[in-house]
PDB file of N, CA and C in Angstrom:
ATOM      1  N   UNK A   1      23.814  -9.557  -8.935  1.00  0.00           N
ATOM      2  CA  UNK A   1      24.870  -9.164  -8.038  1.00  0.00           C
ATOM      3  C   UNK A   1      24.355  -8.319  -6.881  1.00  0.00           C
ATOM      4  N   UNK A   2      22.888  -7.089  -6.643  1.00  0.00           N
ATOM      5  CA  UNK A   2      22.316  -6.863  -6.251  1.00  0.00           C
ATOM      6  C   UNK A   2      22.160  -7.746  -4.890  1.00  0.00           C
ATOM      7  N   UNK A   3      22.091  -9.126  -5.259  1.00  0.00           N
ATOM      8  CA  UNK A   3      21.593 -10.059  -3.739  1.00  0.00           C
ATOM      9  C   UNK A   3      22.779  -9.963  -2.528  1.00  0.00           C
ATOM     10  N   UNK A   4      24.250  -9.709  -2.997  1.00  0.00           N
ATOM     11  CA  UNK A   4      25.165  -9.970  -1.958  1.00  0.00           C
ATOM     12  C   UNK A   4      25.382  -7.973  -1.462  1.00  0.00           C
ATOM     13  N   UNK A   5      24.521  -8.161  -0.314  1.00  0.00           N
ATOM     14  CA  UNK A   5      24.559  -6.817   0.805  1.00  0.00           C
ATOM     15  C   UNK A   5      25.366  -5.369   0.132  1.00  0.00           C
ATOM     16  N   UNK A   6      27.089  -6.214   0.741  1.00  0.00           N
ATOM     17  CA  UNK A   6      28.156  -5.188  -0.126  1.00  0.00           C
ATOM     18  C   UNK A   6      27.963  -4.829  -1.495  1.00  0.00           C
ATOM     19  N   UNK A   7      27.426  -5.533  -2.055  1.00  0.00           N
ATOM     20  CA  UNK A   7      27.026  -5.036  -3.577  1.00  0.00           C
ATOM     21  C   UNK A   7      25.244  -4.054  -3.832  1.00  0.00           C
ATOM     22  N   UNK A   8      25.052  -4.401  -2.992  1.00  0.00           N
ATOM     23  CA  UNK A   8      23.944  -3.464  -2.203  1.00  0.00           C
ATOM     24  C   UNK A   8      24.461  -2.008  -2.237  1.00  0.00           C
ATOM     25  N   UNK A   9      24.914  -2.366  -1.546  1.00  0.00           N
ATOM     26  CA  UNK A   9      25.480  -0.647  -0.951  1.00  0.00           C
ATOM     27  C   UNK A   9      26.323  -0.079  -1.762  1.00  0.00           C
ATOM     28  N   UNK A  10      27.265  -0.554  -2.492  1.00  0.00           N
ATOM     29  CA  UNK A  10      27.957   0.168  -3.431  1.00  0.00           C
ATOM     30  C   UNK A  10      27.473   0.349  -4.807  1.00  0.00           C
ATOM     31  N   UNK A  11      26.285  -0.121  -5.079  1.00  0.00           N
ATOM     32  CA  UNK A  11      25.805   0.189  -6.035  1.00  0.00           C
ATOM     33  C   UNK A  11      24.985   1.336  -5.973  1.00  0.00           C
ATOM     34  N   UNK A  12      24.260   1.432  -4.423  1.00  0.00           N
ATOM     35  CA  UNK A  12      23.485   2.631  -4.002  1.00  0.00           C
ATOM     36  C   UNK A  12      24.338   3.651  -3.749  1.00  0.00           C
ATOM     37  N   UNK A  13      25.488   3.642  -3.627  1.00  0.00           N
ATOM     38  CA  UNK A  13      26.387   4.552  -2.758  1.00  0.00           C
ATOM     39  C   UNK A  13      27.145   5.120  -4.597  1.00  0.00           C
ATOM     40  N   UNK A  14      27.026   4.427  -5.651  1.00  0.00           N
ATOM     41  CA  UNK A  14      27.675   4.989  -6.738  1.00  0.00           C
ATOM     42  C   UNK A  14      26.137   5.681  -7.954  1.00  0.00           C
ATOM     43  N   UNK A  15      25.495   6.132  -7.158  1.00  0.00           N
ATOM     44  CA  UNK A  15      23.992   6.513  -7.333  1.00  0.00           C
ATOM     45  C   UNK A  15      23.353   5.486  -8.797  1.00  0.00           C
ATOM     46  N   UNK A  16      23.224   4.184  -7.996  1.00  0.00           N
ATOM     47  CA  UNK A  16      22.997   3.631  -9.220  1.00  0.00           C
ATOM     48  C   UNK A  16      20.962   3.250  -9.080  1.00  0.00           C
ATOM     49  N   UNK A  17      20.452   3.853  -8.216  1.00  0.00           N
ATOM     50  CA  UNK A  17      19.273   4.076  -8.606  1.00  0.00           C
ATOM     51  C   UNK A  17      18.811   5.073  -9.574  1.00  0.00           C
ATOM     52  N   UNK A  18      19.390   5.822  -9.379  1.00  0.00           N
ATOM     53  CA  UNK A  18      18.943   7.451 -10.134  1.00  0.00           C
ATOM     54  C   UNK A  18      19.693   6.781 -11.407  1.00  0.00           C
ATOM     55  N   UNK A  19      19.964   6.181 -11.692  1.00  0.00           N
ATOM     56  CA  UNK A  19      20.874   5.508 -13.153  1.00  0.00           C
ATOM     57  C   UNK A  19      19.530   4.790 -14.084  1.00  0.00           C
ATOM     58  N   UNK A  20      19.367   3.536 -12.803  1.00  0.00           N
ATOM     59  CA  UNK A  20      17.900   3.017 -12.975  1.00  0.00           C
ATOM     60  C   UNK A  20      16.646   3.506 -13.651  1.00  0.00           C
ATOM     61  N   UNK A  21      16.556   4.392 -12.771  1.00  0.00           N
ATOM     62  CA  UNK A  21      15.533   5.518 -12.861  1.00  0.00           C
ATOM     63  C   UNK A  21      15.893   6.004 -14.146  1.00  0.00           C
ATOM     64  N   UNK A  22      16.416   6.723 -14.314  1.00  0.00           N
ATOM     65  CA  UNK A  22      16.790   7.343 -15.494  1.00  0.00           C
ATOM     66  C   UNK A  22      16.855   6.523 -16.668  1.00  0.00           C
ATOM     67  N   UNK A  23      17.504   5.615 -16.846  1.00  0.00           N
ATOM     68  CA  UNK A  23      16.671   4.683 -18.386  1.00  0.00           C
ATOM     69  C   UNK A  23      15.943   4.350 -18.142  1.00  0.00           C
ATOM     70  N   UNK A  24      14.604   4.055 -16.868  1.00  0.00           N
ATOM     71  CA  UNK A  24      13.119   3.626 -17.031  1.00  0.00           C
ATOM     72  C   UNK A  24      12.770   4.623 -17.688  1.00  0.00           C
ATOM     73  N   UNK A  25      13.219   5.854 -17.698  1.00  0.00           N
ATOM     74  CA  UNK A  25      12.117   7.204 -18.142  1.00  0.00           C
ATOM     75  C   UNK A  25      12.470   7.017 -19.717  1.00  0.00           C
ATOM     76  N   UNK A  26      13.397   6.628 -20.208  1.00  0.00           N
ATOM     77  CA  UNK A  26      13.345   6.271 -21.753  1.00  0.00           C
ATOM     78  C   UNK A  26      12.052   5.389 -22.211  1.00  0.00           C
ATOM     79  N   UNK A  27      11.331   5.926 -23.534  1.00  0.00           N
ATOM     80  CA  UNK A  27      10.287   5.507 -24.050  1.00  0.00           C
ATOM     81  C   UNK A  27      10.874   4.013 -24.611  1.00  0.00           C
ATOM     82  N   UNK A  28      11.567   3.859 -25.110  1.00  0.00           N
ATOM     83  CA  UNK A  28      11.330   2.368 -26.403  1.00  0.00           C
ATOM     84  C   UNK A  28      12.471   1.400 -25.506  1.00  0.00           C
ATOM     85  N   UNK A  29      12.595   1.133 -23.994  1.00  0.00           N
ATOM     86  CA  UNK A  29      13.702   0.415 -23.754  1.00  0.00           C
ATOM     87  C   UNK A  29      12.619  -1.310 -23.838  1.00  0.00           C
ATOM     88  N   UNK A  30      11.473  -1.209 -23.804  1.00  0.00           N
ATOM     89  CA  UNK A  30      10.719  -2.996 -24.249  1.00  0.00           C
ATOM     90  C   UNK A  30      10.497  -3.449 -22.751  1.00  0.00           C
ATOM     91  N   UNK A  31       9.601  -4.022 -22.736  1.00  0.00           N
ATOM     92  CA  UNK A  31       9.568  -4.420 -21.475  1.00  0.00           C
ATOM     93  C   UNK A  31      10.250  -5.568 -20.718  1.00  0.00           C
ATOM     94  N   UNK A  32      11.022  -5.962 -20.985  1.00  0.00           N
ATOM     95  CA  UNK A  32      12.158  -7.362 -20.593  1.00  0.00           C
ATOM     96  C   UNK A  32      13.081  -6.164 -20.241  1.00  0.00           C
ATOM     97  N   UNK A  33      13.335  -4.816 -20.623  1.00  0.00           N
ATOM     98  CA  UNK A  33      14.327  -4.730 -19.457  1.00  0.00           C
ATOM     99  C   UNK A  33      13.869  -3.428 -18.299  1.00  0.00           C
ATOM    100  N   UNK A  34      12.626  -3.294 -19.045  1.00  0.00           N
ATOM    101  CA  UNK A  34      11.784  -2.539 -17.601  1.00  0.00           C
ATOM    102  C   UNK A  34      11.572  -3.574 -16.556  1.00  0.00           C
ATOM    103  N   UNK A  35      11.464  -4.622 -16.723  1.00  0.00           N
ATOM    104  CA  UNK A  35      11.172  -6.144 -15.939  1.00  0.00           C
ATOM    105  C   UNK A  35      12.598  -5.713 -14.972  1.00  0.00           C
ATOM    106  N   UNK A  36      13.539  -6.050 -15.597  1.00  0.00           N
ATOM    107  CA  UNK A  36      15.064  -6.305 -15.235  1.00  0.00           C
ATOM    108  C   UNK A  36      15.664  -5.016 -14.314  1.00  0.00           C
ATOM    109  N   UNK A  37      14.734  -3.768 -14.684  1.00  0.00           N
ATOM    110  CA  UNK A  37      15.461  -2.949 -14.223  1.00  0.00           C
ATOM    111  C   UNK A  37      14.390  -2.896 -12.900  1.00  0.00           C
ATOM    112  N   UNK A  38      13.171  -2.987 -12.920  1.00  0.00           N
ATOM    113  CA  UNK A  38      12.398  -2.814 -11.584  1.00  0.00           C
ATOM    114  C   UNK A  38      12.825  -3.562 -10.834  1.00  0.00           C
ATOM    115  N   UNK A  39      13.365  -5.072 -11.242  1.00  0.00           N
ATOM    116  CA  UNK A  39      13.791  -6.112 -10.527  1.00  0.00           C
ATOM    117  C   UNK A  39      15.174  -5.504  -9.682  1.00  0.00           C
ATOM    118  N   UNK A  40      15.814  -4.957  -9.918  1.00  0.00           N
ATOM    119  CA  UNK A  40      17.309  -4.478  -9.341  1.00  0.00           C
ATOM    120  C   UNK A  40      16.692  -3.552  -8.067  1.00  0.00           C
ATOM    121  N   UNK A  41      15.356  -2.469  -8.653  1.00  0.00           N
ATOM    122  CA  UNK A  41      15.232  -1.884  -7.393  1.00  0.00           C
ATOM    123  C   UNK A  41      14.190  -2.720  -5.853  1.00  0.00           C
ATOM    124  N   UNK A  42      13.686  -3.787  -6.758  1.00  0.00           N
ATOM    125  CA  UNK A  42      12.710  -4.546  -6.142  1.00  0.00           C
ATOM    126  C   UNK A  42      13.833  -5.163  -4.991  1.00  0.00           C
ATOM    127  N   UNK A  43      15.049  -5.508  -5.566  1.00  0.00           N
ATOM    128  CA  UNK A  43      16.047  -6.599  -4.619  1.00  0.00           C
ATOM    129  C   UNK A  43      16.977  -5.298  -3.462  1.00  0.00           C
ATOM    130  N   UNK A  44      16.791  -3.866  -4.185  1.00  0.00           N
ATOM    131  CA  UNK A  44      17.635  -3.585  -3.300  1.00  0.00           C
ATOM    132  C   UNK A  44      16.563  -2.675  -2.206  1.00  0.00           C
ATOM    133  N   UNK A  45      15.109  -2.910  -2.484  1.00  0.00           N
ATOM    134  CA  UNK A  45      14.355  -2.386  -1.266  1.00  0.00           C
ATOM    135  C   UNK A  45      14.337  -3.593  -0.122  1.00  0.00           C
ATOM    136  N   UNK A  46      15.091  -4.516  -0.166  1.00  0.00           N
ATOM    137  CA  UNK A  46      14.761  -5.282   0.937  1.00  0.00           C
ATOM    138  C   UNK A  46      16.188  -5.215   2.275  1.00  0.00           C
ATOM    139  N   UNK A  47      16.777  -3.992   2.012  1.00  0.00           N
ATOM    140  CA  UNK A  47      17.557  -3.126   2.595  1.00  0.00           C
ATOM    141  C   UNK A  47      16.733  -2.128   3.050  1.00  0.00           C
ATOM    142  N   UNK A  48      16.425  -2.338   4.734  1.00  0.00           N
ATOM    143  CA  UNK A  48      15.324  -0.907   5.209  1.00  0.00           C
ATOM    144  C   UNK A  48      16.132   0.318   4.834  1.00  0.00           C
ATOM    145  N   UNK A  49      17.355   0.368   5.025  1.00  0.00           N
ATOM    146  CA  UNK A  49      18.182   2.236   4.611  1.00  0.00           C
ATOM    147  C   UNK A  49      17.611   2.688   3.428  1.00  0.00           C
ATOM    148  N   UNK A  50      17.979   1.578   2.098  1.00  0.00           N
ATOM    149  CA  UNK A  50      17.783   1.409   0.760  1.00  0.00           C
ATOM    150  C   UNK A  50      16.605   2.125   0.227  1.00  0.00           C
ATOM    151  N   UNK A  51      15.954   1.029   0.996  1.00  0.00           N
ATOM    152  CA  UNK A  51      14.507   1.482   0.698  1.00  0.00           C
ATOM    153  C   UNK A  51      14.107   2.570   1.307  1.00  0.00           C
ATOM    154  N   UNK A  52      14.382   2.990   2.258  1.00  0.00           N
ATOM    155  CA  UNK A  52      13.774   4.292   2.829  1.00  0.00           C
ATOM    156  C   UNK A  52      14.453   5.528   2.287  1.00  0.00           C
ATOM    157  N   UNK A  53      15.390   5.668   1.722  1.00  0.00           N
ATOM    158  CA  UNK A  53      16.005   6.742   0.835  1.00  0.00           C
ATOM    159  C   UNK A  53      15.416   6.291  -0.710  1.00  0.00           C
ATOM    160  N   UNK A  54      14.863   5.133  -1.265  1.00  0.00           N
ATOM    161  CA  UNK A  54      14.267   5.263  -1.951  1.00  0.00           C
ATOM    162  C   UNK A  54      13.033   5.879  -2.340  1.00  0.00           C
ATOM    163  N   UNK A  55      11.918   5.673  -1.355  1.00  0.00           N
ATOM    164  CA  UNK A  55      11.018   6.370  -1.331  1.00  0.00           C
ATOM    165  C   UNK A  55      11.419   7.978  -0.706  1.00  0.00           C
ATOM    166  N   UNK A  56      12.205   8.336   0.095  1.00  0.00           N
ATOM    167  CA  UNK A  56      12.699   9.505  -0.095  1.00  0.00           C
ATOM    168  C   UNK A  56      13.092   9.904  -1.524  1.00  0.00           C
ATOM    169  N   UNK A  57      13.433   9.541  -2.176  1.00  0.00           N
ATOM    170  CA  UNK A  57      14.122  10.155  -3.787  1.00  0.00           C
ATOM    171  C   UNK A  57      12.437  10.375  -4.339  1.00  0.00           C
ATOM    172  N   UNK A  58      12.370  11.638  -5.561  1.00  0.00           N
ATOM    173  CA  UNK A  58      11.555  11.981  -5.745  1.00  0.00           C
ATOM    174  C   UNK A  58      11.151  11.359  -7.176  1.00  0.00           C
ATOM    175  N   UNK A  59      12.294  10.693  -7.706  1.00  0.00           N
ATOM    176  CA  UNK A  59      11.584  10.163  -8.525  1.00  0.00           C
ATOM    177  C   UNK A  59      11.316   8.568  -9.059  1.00  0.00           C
ATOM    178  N   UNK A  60      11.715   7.918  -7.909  1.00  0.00           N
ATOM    179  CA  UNK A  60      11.419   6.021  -8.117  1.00  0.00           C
ATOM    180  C   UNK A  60       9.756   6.036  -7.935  1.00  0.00           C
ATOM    181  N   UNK A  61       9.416   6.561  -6.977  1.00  0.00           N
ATOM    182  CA  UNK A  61       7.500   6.503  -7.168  1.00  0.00           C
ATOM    183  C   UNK A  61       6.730   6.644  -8.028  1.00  0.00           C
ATOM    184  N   UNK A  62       6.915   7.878  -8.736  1.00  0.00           N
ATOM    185  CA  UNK A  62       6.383   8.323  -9.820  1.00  0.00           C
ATOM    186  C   UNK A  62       6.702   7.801 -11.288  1.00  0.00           C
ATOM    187  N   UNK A  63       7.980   7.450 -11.454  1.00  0.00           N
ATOM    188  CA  UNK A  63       8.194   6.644 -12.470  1.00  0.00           C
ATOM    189  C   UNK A  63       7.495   5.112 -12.411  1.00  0.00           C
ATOM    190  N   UNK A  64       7.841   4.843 -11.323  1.00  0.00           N
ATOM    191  CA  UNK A  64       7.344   3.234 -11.482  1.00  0.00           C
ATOM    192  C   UNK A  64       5.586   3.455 -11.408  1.00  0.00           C
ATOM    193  N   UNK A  65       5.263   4.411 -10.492  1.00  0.00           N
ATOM    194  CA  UNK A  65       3.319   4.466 -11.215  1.00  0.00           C
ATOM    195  C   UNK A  65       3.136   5.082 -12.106  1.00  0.00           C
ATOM    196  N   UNK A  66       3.906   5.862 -13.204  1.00  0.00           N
ATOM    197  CA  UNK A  66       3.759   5.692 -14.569  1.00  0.00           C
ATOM    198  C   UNK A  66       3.787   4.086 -15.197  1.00  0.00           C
ATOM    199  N   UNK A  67       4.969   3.437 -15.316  1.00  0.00           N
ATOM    200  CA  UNK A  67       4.972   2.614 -15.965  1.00  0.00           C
ATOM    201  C   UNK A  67       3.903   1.197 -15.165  1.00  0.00           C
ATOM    202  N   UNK A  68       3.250   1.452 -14.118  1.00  0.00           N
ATOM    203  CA  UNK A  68       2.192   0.555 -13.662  1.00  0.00           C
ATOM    204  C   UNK A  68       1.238   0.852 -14.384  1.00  0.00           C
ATOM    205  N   UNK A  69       1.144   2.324 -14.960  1.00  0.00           N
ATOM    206  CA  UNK A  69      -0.047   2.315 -15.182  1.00  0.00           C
ATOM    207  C   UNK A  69      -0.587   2.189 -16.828  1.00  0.00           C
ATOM    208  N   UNK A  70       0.350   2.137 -17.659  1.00  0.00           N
ATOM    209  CA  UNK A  70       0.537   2.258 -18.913  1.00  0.00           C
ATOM    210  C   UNK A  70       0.797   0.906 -19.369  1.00  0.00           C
ATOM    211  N   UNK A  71       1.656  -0.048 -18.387  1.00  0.00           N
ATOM    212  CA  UNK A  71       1.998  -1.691 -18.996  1.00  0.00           C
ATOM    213  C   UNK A  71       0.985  -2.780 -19.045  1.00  0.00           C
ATOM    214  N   UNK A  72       0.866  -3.703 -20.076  1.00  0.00           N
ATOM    215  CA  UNK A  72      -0.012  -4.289 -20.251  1.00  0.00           C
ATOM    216  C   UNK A  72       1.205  -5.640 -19.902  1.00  0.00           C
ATOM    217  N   UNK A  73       2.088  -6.067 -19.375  1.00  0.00           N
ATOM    218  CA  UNK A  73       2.801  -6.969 -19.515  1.00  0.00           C
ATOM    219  C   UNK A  73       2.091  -7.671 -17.738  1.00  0.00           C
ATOM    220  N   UNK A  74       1.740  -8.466 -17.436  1.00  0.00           N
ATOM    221  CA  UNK A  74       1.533  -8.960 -15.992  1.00  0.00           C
ATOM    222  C   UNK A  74       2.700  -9.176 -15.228  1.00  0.00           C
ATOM    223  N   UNK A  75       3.621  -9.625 -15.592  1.00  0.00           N
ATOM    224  CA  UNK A  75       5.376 -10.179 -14.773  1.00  0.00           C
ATOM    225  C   UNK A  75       5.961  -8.117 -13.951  1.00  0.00           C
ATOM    226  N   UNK A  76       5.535  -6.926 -15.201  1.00  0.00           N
ATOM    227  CA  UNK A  76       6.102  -5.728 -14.783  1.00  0.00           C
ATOM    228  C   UNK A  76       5.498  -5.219 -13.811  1.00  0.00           C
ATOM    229  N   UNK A  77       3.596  -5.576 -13.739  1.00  0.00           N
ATOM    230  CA  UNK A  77       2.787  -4.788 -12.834  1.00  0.00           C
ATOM    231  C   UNK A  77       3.143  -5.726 -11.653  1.00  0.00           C
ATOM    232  N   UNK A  78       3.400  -6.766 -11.668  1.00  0.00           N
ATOM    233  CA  UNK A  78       3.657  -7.535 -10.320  1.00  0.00           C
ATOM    234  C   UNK A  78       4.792  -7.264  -9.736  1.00  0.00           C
ATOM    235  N   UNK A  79       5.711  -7.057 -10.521  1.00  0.00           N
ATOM    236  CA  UNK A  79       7.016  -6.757  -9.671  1.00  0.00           C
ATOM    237  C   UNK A  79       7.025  -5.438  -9.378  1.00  0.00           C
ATOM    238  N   UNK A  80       6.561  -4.376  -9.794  1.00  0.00           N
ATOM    239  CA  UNK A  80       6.161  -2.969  -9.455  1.00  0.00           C
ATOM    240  C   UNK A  80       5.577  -3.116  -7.965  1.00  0.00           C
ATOM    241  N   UNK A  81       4.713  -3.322  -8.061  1.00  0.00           N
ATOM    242  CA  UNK A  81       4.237  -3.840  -7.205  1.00  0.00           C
ATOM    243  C   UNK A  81       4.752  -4.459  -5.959  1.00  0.00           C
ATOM    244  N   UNK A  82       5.572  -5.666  -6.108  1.00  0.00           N
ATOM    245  CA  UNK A  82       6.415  -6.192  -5.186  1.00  0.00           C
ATOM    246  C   UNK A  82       7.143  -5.041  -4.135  1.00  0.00           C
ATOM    247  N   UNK A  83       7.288  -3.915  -5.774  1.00  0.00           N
ATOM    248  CA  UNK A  83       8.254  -2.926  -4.585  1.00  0.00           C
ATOM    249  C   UNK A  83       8.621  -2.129  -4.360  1.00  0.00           C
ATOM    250  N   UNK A  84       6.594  -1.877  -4.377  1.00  0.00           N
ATOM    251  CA  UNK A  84       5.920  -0.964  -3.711  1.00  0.00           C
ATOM    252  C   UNK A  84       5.454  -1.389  -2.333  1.00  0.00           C
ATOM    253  N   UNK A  85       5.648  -2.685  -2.301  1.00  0.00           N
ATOM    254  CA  UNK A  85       4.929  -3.110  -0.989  1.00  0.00           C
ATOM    255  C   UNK A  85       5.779  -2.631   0.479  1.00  0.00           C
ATOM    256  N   UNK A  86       5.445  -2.425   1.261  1.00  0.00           N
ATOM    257  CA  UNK A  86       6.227  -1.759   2.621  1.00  0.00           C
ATOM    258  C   UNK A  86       6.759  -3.226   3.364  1.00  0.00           C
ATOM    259  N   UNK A  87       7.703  -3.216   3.233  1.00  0.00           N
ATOM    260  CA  UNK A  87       8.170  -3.792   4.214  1.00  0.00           C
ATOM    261  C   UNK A  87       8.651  -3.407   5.781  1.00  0.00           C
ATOM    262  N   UNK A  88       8.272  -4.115   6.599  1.00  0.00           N
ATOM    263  CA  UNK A  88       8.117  -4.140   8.017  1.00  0.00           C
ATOM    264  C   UNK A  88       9.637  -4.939   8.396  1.00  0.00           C
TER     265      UNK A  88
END
């Protein structure tokens, strides 16, 4: 639901990153829904506002290079990854 804009924004606007964020920092959630949940912030950095108050927030960086750096799954480090990448 993430892909349609308005659902963009009202999901950011009902602080649903810091939601995100906050069950990534749970230890035993498995990695299918660390996948699922990086994926939500991966779709809503392709919103320049989004994303730029994302990396403003102090803790989507640091969580997600924790869990880059600890996962042995290839699908989590790639999508981490994905979005970490800067978009122009």
């Amino acid at each position: 639901m993430v892909r349609i804009e308005s659902y963009k924004q009202a999901f950011f606007k009902m602080e649903g990153i810091t939601s995100v964020v906050a069950t990534l920092l749970r230890i035993n959630i498995g990695f299918q829904l660390q996948y699922q949940l990086i994926f939500i912030l991966w779709l809503l950095s392709f919103d320049p506002r989004i994303a730029e108050r994302m990396v403003g927030n102090n803790a989507v960086i640091p969580v997600l290079a924790d869990i880059l750096r600890e996962s042995e799954k290839e699908k989590v480090i790639r999508i981490i990854i994905a979005t970490m990448r800067v978009r122009n």
